[in-house]
PDB file of N, CA and C in Angstrom:
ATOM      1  N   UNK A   1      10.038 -15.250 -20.663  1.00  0.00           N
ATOM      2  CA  UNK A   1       9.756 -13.829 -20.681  1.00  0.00           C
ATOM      3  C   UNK A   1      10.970 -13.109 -21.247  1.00  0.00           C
ATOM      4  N   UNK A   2      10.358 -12.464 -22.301  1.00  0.00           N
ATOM      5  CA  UNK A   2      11.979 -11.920 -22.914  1.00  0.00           C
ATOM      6  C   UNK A   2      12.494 -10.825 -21.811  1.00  0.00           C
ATOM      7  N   UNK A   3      13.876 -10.213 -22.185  1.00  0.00           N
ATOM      8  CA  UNK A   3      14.537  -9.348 -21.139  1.00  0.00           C
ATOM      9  C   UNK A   3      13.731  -8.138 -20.866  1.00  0.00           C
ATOM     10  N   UNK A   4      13.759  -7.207 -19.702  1.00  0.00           N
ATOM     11  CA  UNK A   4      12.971  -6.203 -20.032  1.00  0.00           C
ATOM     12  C   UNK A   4      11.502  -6.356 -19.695  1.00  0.00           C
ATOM     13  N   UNK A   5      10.910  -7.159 -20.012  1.00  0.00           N
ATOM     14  CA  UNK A   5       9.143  -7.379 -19.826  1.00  0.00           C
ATOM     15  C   UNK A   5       9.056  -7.300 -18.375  1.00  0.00           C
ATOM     16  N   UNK A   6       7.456  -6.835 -18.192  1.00  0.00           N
ATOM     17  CA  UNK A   6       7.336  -6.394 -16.844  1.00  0.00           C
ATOM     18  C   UNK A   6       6.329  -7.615 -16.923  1.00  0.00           C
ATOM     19  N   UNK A   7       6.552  -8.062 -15.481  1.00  0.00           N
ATOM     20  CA  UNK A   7       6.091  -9.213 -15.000  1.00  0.00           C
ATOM     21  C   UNK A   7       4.248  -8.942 -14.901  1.00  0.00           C
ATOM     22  N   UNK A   8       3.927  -7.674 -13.957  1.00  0.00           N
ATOM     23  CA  UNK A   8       2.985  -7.607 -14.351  1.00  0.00           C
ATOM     24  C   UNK A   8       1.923  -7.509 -15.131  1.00  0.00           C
ATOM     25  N   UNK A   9       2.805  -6.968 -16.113  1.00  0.00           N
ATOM     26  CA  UNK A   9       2.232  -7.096 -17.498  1.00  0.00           C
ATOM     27  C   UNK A   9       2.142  -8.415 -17.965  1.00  0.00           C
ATOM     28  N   UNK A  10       2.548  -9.007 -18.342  1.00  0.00           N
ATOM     29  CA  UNK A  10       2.657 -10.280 -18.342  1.00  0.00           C
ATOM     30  C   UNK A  10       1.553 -11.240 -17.413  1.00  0.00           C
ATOM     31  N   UNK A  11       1.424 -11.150 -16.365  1.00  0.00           N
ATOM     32  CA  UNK A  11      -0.072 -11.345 -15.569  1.00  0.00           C
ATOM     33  C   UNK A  11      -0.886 -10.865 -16.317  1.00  0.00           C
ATOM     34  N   UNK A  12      -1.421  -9.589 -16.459  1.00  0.00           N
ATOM     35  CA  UNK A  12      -2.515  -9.140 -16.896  1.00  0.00           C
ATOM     36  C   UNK A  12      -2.605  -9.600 -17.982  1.00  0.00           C
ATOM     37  N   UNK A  13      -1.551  -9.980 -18.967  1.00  0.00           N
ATOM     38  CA  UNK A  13      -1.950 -10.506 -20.365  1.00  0.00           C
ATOM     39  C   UNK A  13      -2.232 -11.967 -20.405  1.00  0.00           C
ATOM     40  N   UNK A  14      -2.477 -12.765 -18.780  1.00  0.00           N
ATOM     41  CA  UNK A  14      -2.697 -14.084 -18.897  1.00  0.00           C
ATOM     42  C   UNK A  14      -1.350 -15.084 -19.274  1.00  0.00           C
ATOM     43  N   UNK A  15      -0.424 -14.327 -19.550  1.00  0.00           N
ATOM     44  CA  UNK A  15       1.267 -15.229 -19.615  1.00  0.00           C
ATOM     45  C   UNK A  15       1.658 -15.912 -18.755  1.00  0.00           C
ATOM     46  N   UNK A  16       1.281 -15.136 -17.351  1.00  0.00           N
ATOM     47  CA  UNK A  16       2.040 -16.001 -16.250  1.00  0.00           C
ATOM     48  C   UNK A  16       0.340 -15.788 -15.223  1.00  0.00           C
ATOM     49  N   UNK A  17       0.226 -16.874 -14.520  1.00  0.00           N
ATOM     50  CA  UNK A  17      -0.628 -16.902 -13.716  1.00  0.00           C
ATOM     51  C   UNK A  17      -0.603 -16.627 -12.309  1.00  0.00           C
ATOM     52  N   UNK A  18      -1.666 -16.389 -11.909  1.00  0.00           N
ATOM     53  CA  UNK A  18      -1.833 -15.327 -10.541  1.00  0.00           C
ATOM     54  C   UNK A  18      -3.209 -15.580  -9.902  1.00  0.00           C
ATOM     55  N   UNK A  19      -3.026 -15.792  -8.689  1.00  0.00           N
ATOM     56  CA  UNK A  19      -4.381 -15.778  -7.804  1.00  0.00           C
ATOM     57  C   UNK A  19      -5.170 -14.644  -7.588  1.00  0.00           C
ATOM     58  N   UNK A  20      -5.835 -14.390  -8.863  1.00  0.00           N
ATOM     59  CA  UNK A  20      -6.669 -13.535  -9.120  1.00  0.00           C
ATOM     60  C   UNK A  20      -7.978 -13.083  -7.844  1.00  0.00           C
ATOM     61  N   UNK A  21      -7.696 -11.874  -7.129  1.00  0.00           N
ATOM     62  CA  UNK A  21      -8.694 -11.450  -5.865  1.00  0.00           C
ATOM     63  C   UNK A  21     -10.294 -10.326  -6.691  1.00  0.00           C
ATOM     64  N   UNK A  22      -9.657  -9.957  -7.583  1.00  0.00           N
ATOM     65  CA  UNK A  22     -10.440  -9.623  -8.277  1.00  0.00           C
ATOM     66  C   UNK A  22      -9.891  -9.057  -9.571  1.00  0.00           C
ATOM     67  N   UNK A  23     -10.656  -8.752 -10.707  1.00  0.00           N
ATOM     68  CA  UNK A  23     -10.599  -7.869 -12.112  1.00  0.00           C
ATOM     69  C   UNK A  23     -11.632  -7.150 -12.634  1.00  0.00           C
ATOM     70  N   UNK A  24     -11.338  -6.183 -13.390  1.00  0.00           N
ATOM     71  CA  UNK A  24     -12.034  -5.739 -14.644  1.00  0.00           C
ATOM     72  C   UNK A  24     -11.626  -5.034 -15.653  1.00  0.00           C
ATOM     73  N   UNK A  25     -12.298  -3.799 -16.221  1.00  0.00           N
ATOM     74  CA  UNK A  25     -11.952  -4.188 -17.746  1.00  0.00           C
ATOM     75  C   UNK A  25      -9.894  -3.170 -17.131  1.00  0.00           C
ATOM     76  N   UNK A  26     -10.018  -2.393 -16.172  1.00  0.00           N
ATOM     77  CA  UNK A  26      -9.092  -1.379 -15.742  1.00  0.00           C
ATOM     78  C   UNK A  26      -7.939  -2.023 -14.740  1.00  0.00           C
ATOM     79  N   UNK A  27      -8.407  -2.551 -14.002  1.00  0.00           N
ATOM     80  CA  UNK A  27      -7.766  -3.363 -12.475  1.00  0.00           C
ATOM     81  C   UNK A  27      -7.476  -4.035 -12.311  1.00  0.00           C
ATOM     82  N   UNK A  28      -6.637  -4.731 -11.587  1.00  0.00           N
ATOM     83  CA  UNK A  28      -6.364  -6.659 -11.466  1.00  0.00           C
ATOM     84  C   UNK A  28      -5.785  -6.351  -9.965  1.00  0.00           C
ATOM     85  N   UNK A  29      -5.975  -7.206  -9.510  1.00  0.00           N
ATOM     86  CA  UNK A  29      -5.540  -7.561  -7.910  1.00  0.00           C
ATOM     87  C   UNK A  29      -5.460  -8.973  -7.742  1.00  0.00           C
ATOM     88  N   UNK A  30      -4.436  -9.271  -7.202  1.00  0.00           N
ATOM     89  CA  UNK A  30      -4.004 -10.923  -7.218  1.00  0.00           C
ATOM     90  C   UNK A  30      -3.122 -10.988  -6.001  1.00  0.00           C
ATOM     91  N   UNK A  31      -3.386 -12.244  -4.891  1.00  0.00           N
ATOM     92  CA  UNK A  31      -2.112 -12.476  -4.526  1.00  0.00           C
ATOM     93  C   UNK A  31      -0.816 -12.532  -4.042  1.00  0.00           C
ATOM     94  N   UNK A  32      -0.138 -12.051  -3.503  1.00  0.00           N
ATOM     95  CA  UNK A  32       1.337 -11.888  -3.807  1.00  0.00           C
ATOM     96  C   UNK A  32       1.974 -13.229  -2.979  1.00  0.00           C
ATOM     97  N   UNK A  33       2.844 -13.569  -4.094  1.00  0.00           N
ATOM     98  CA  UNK A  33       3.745 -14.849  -4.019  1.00  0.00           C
ATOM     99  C   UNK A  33       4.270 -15.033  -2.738  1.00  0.00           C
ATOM    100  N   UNK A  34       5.053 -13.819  -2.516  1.00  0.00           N
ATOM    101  CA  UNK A  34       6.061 -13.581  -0.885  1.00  0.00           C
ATOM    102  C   UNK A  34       5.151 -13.055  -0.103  1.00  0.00           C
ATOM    103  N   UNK A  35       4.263 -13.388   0.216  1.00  0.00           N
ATOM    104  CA  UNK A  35       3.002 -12.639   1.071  1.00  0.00           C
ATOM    105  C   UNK A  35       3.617 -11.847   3.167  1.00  0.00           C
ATOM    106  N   UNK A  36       3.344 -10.787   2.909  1.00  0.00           N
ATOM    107  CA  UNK A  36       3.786 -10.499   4.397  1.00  0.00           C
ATOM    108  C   UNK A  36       2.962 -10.504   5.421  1.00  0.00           C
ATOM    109  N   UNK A  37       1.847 -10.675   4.969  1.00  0.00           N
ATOM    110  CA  UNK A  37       0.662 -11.220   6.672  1.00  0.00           C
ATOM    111  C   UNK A  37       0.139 -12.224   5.744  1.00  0.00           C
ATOM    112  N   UNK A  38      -1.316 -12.232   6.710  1.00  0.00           N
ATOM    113  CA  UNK A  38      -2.118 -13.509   5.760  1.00  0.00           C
ATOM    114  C   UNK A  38      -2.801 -13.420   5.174  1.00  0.00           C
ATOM    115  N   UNK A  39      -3.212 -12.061   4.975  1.00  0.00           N
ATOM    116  CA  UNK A  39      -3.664 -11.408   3.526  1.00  0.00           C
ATOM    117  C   UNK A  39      -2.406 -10.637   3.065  1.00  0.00           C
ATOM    118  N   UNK A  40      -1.635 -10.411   1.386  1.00  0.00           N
ATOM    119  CA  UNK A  40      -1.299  -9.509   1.117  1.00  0.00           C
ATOM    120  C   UNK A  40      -2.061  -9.836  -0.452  1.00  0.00           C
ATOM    121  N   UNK A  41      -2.472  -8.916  -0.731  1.00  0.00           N
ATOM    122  CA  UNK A  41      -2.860  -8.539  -2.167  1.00  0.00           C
ATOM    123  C   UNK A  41      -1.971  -7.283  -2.990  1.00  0.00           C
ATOM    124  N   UNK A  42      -1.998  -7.472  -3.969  1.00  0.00           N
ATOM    125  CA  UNK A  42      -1.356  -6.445  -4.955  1.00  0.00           C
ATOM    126  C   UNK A  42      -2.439  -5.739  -5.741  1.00  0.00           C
ATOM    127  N   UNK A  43      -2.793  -4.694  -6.115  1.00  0.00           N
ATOM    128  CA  UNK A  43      -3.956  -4.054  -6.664  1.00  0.00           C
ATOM    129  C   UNK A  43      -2.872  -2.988  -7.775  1.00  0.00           C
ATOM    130  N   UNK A  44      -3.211  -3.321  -9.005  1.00  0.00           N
ATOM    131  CA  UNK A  44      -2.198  -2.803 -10.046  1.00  0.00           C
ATOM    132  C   UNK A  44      -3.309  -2.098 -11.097  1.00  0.00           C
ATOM    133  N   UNK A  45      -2.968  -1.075 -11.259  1.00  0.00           N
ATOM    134  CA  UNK A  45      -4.189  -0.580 -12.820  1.00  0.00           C
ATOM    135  C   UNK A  45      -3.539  -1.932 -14.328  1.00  0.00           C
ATOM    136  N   UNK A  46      -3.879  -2.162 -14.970  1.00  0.00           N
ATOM    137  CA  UNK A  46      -3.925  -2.995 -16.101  1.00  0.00           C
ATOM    138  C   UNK A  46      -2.900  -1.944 -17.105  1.00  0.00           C
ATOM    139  N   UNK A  47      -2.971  -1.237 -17.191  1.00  0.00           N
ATOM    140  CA  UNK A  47      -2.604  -0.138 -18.127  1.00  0.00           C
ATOM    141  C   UNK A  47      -1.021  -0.074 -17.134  1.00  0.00           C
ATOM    142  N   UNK A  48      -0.001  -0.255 -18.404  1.00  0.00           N
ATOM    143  CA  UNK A  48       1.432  -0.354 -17.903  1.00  0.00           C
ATOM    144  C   UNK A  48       1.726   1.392 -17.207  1.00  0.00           C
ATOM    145  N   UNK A  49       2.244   1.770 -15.576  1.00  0.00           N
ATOM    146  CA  UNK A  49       2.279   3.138 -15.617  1.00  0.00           C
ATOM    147  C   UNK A  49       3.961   2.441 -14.766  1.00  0.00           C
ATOM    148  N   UNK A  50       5.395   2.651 -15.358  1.00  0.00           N
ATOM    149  CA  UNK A  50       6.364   2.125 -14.782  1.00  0.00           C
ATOM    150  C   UNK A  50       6.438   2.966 -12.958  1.00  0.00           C
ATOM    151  N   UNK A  51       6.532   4.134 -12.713  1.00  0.00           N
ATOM    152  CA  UNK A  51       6.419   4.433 -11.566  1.00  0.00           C
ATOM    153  C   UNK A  51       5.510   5.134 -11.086  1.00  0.00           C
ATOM    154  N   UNK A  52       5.378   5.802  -9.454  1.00  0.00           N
ATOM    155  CA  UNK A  52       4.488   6.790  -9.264  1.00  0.00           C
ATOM    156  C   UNK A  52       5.242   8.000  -9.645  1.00  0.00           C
ATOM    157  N   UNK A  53       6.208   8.206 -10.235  1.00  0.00           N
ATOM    158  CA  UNK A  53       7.090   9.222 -10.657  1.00  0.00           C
ATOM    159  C   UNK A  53       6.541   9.380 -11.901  1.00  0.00           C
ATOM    160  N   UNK A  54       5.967   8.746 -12.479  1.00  0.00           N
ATOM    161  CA  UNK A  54       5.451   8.553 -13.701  1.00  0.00           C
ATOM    162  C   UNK A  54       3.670   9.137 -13.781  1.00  0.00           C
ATOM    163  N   UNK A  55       3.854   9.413 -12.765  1.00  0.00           N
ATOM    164  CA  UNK A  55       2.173   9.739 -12.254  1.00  0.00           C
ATOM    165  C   UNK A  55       1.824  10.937 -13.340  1.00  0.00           C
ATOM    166  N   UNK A  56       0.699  11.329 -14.490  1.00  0.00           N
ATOM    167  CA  UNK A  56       0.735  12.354 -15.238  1.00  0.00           C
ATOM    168  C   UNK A  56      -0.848  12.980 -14.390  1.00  0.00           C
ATOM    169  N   UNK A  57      -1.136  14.124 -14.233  1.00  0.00           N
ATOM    170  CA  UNK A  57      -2.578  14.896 -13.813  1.00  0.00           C
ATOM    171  C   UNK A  57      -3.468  13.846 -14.591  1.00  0.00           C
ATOM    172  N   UNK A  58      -3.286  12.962 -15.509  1.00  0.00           N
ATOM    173  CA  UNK A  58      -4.607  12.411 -16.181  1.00  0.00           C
ATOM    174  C   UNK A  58      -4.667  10.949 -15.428  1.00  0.00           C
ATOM    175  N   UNK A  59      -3.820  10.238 -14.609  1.00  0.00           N
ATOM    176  CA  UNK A  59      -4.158   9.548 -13.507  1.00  0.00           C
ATOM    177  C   UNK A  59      -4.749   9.419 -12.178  1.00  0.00           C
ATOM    178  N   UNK A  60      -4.715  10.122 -12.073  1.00  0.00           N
ATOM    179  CA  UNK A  60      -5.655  10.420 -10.575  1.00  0.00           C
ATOM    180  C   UNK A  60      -7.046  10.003 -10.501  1.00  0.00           C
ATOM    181  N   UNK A  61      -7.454   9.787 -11.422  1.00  0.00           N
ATOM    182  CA  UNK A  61      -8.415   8.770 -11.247  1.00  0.00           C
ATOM    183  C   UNK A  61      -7.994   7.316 -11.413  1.00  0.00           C
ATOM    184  N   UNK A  62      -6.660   6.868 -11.887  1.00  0.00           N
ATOM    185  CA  UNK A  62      -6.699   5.283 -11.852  1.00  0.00           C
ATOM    186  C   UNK A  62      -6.017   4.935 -10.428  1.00  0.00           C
ATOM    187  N   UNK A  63      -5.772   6.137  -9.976  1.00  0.00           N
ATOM    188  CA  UNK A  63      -4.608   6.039  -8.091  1.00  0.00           C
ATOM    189  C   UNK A  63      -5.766   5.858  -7.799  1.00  0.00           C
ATOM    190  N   UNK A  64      -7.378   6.847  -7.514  1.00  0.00           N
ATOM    191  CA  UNK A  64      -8.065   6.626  -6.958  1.00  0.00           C
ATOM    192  C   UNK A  64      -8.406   5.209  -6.588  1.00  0.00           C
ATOM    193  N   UNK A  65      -8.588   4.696  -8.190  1.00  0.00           N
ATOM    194  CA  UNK A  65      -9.375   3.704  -8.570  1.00  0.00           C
ATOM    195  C   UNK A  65      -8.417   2.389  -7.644  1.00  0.00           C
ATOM    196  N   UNK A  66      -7.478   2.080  -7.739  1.00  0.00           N
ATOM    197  CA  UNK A  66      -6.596   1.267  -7.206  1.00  0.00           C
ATOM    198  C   UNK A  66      -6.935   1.512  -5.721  1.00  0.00           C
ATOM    199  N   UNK A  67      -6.846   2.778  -5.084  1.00  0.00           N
ATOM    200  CA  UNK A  67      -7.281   2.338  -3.110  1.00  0.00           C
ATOM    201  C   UNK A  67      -8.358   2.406  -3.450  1.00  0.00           C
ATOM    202  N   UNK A  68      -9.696   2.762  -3.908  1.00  0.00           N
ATOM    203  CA  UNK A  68     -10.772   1.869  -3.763  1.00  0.00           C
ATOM    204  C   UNK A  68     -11.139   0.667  -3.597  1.00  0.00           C
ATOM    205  N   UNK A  69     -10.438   0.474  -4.615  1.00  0.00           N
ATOM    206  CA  UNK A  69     -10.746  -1.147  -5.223  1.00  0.00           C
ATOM    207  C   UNK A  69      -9.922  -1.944  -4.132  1.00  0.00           C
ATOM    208  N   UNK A  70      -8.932  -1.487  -3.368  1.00  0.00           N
ATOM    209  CA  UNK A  70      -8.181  -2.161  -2.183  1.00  0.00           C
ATOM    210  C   UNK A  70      -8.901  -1.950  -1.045  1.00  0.00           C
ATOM    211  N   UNK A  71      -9.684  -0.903  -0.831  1.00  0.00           N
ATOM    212  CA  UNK A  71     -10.620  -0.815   0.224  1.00  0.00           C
ATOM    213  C   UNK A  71     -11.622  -1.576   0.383  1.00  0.00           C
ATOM    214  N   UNK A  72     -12.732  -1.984  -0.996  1.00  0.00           N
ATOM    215  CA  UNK A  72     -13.682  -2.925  -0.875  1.00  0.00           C
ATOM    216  C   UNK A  72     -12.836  -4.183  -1.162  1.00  0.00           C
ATOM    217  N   UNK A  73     -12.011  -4.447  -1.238  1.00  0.00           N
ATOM    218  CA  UNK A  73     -11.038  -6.078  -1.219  1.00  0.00           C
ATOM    219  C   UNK A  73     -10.933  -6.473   0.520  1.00  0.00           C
ATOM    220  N   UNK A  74     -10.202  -5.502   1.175  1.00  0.00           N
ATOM    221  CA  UNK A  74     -10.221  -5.428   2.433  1.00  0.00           C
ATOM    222  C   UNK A  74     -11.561  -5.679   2.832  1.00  0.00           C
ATOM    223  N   UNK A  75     -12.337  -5.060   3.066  1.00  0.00           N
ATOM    224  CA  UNK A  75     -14.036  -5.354   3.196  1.00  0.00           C
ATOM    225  C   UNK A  75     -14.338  -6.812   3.330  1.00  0.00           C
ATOM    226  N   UNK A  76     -14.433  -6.710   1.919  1.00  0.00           N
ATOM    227  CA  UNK A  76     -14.668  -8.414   1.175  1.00  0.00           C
ATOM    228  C   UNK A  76     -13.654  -9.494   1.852  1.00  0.00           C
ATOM    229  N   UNK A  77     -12.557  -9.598   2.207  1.00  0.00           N
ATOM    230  CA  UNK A  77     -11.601 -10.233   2.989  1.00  0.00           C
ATOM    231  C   UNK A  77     -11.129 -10.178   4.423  1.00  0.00           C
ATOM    232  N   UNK A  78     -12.960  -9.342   4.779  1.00  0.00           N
ATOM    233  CA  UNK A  78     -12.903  -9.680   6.384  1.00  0.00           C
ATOM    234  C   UNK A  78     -11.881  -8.777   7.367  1.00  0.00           C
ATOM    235  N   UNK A  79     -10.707  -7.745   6.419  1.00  0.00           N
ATOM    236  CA  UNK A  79      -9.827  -6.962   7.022  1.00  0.00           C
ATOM    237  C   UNK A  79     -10.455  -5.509   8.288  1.00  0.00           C
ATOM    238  N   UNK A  80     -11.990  -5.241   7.624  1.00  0.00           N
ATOM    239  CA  UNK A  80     -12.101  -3.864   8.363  1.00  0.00           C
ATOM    240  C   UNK A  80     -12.186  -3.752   9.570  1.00  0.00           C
ATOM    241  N   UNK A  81     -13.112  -4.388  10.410  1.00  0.00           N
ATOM    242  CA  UNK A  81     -12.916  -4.683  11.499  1.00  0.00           C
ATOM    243  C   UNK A  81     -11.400  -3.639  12.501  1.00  0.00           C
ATOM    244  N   UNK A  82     -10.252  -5.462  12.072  1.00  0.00           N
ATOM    245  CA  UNK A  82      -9.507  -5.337  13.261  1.00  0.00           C
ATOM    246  C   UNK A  82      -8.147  -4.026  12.118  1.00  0.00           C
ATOM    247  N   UNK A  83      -8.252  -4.123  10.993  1.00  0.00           N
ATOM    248  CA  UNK A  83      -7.878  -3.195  10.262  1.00  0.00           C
ATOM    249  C   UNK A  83      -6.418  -3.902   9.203  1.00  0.00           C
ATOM    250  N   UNK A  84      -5.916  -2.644   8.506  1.00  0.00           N
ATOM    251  CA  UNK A  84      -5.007  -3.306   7.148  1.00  0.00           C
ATOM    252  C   UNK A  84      -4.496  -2.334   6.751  1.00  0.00           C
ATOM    253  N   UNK A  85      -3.309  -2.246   6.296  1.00  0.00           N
ATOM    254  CA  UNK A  85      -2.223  -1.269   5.414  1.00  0.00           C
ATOM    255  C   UNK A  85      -2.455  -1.139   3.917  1.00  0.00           C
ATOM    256  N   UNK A  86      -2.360   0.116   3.430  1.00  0.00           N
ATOM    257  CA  UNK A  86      -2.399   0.178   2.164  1.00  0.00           C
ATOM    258  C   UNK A  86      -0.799   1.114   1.602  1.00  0.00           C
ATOM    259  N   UNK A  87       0.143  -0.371   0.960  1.00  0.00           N
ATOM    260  CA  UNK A  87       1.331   0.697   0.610  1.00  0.00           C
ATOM    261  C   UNK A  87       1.391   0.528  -0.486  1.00  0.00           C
ATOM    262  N   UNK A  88       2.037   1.953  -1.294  1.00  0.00           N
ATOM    263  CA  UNK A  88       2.824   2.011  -2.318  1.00  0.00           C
ATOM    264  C   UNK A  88       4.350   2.364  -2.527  1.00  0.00           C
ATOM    265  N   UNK A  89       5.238   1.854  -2.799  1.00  0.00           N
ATOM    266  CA  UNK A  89       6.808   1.926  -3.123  1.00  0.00           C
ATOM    267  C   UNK A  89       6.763   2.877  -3.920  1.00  0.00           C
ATOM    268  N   UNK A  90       8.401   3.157  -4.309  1.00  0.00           N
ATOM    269  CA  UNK A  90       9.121   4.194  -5.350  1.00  0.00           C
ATOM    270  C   UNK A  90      10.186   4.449  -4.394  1.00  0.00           C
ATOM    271  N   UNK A  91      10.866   3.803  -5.553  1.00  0.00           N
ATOM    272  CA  UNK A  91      12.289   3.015  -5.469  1.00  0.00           C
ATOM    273  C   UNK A  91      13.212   2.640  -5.110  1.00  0.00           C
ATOM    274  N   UNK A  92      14.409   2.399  -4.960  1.00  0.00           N
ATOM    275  CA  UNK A  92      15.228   1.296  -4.339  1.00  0.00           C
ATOM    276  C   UNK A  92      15.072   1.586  -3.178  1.00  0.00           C
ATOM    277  N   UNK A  93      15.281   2.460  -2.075  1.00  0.00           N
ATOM    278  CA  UNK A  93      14.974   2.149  -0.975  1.00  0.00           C
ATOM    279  C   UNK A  93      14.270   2.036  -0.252  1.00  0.00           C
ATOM    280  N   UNK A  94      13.122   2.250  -1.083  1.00  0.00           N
ATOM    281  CA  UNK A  94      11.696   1.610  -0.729  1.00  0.00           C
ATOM    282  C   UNK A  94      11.215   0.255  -0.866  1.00  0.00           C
ATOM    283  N   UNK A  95      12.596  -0.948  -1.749  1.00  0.00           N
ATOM    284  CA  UNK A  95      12.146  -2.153  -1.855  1.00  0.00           C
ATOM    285  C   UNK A  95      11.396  -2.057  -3.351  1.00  0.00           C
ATOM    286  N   UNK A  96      11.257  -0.993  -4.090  1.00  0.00           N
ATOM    287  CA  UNK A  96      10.795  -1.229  -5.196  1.00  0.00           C
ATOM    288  C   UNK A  96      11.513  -1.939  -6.202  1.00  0.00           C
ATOM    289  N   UNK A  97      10.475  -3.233  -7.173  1.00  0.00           N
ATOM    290  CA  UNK A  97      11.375  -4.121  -7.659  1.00  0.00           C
ATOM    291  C   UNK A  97      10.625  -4.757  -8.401  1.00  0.00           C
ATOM    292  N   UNK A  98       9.373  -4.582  -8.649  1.00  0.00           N
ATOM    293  CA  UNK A  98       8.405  -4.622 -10.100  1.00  0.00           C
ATOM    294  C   UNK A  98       8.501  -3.365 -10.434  1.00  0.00           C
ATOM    295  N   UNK A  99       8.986  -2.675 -11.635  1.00  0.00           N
ATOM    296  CA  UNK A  99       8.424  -1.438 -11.960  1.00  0.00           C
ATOM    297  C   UNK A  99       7.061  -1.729 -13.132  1.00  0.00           C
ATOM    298  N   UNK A 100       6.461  -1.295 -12.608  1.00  0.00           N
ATOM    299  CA  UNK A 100       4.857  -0.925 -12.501  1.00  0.00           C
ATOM    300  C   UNK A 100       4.039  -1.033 -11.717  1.00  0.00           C
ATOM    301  N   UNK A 101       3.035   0.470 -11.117  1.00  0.00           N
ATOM    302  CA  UNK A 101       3.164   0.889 -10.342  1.00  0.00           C
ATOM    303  C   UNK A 101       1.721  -0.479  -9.477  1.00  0.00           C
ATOM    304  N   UNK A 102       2.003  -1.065  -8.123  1.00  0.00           N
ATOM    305  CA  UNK A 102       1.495  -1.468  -7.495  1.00  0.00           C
ATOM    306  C   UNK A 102       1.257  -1.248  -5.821  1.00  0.00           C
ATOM    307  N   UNK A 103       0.032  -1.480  -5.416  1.00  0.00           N
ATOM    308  CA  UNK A 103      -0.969  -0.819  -4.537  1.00  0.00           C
ATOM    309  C   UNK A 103      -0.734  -2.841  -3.459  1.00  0.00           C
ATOM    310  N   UNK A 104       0.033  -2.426  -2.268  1.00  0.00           N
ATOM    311  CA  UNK A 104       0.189  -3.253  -1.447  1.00  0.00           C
ATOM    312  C   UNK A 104      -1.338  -3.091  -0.506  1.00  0.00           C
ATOM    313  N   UNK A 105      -2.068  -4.157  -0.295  1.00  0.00           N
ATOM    314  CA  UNK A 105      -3.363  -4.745   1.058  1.00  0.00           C
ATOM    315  C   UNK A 105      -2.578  -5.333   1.880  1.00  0.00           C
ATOM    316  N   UNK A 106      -2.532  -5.004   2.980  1.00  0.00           N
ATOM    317  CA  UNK A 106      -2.014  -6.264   3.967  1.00  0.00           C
ATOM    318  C   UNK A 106      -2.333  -6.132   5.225  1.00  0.00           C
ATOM    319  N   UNK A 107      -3.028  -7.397   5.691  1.00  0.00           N
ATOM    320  CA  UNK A 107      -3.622  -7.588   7.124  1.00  0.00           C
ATOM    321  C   UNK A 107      -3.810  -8.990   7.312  1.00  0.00           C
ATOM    322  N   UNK A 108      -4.416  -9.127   8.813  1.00  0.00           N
ATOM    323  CA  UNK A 108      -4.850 -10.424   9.133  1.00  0.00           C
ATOM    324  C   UNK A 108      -4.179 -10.645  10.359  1.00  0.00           C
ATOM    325  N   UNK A 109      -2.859 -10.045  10.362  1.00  0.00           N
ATOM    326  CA  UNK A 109      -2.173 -10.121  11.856  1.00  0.00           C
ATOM    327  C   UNK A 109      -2.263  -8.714  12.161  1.00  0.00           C
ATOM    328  N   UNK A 110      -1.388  -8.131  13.152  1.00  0.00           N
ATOM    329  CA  UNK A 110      -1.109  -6.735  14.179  1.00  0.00           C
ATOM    330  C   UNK A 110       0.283  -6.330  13.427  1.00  0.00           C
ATOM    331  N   UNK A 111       0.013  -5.141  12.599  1.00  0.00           N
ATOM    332  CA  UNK A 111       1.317  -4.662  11.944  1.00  0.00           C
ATOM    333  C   UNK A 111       1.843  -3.794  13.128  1.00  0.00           C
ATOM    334  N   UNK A 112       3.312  -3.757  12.478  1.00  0.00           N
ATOM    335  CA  UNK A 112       4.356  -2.865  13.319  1.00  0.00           C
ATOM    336  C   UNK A 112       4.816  -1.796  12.703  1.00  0.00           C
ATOM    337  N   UNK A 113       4.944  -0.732  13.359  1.00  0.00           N
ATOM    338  CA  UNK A 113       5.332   0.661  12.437  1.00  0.00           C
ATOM    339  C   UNK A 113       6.569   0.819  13.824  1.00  0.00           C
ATOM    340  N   UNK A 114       7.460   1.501  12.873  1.00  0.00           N
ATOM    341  CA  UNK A 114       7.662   1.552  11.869  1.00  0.00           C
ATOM    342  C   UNK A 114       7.331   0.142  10.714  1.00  0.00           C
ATOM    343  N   UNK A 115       7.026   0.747   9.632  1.00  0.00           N
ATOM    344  CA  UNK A 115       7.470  -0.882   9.184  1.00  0.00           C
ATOM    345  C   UNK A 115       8.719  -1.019   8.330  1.00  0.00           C
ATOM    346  N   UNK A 116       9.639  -0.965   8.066  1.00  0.00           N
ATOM    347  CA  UNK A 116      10.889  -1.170   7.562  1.00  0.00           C
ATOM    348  C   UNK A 116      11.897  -1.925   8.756  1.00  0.00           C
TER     349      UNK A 116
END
C-alpha cells in the first residue's frame, strides 16, 4: 500500500480483504480485525469522506444511510433484543486512526459506560 492510502479504501477497492457483513453499490460493513465484543462491525460509506469534520449539508443522507444500515446489521446479528452501541470517532482523543469516516456496531456482551 503506497504511503498515504487509506486502508479503507483499499478494502472497498478489493486490495486488501475483509469479512464482508454486508455491501452495496454505496456501503460496506465488514468485521473489525481488533474486535471489542463479539460482534464489532465497521459500517463505512464507499465514497472516501476523511472525517466527520469533513461532513458537507450534501451528506446527511450517507450518515443516515450508515446507522441504518448498522441498525438492520444489528437486527440481522441477533443484537436487538439484549441491545448494541453505535460509535463514531473524530480524532486523536477519540482513538481516531483510520481517517475515513467509520460507523462502530458493537454488542453481544454488557457494555460499560463510561466507555473510555
Amino acid at each position: 500500500m503506497s504511503p498515504g492510502a487509506c486502508i479503507f479504501c483499499e478494502i472497498v477497492a478489493g486490495r486488501i480483504p475483509a469479512r464482508v457483513a454486508y455491501q452495496d453499490e454505496d456501503v460496506l460493513a465488514f468485521h473489525d480485525i481488533n474486535p471489542q465484543g463479539p460482534v464489532h462491525v465497521l459500517v463505512i460509506p464507499k465514497r472516501h469522506i476523511t472525517s466527520l469534520l469533513d461532513l458537507a449539508p450534501g451528506d446527511d443522507a450517507t450518515v443516515g444511510r450508515l446507522v441504518r444500515q448498522a441498525t438492520d446489521l444489528a437486527s440481522s446479528l441477533g443484537l436487538s433484543e439484549r441491545g448494541f452501541r453505535l460509535v463514531f470517532n473524530c480524532g486523536d482523543d477519540a482513538g481516531y486512526s483510520v481517517y475515513h469516516i467509520h460507523l462502530h456496531l458493537v454488542g453481544g456482551r454488557k457494555l460499560a459506560w463510561p466507555p473510555g
